[in-house]
Protein backbone atom coordinates (compact mmCIF):
# COMPACT_ATOMS: atom_id res chain seq x y z
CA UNK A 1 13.58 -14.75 -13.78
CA UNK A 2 13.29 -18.06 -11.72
CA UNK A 3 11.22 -18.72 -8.91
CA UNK A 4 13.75 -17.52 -6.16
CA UNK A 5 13.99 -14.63 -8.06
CA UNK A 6 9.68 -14.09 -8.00
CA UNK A 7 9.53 -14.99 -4.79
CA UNK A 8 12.17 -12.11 -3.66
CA UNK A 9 10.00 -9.65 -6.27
CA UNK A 10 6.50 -10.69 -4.42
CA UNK A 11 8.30 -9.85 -0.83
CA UNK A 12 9.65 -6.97 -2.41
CA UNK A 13 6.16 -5.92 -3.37
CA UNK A 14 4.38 -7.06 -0.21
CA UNK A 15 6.73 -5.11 1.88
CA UNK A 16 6.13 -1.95 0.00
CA UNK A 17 2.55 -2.03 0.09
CA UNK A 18 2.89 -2.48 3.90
CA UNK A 19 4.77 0.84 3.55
CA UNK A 20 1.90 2.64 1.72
CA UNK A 21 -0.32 1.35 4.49
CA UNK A 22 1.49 2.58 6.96
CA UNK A 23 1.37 5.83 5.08
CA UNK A 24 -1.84 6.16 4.63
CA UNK A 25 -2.40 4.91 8.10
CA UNK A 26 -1.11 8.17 9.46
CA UNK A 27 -4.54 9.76 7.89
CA UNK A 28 -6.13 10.15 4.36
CA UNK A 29 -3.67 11.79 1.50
CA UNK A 30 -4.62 13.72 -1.54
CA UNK A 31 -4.72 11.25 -4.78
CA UNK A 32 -2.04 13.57 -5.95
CA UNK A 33 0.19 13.14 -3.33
CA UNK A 34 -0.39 9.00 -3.38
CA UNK A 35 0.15 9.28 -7.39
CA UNK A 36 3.68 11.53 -6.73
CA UNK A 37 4.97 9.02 -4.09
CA UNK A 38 3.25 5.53 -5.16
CA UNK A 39 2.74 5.09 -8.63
CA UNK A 40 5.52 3.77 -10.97
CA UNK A 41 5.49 2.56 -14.51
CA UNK A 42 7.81 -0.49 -13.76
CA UNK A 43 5.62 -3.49 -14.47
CA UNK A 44 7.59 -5.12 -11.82
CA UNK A 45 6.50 -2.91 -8.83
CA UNK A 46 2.67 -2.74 -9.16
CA UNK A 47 2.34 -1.20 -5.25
CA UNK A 48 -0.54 1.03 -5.85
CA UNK A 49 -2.37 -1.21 -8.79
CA UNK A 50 -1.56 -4.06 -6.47
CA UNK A 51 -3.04 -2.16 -3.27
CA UNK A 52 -6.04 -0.59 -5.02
CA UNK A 53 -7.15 -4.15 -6.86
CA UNK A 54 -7.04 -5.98 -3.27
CA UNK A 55 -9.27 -3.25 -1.64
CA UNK A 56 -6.41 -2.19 0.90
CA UNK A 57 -6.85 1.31 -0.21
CA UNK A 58 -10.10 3.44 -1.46
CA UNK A 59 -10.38 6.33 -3.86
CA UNK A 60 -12.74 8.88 -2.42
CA UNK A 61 -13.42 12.86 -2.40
CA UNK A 62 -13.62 15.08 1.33
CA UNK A 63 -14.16 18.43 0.90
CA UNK A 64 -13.74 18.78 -2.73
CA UNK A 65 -10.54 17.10 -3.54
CA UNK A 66 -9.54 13.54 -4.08
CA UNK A 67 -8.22 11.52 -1.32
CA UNK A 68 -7.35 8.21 -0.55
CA UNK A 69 -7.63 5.97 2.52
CA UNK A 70 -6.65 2.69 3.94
CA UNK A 71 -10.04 0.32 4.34
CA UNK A 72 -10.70 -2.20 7.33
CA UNK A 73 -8.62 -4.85 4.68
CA UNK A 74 -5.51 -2.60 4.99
CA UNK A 75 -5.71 -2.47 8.00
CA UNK A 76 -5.97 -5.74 8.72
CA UNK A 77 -3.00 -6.79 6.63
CA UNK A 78 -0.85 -3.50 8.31
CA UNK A 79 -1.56 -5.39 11.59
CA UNK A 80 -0.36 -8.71 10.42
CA UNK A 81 2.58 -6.98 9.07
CA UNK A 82 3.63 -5.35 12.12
CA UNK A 83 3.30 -9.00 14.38
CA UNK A 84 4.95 -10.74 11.67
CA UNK A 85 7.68 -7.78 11.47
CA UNK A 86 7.34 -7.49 15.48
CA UNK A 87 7.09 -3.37 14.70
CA UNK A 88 4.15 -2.67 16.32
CA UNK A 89 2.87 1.37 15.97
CA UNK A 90 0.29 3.21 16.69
């Protein structure tokens, strides 16, 4: 693949890890329910590695069970997203 075509991948990415933020912006998930929706063993689409290695997301436990949240980071790149996108929510 050439650089056009790495550059559409890496916008491809981007914009889906926006989407898990946005998800996870709504309020903390279960880790199984980020695992069943987010995590994908194409090499190409690394959204949850890629979220979890830039501290946009956190593992953690509430009330017994294993959960997940957006950090201050995800946040933070959510809200450029939205003024870039001009789709500001919530």
């Amino acid at each position: 693949m050439g650089a056009g075509g790495t550059r559409l991948l890496d916008s491809t990415v981007e914009a889906l890890i926006l989407d898990l933020l946005e998800w996870l912006a709504e309020g903390e998930r279960s880790y199984e329910d980020v695992m069943e929706a987010w995590r994908t063993s194409c090499p190409k689409l690394p959204v949850w590695e890629d979220a979890l290695d830039r501290e946009l997301v956190i593992r953690g436990a509430s009330d017994g069970r294993r959960v997940v949240r957006i950090t201050e980071a995800g946040r933070a790149l959510l809200e450029r997203g939205r003024l870039r996108t001009g789709t500001l929510r919530g």
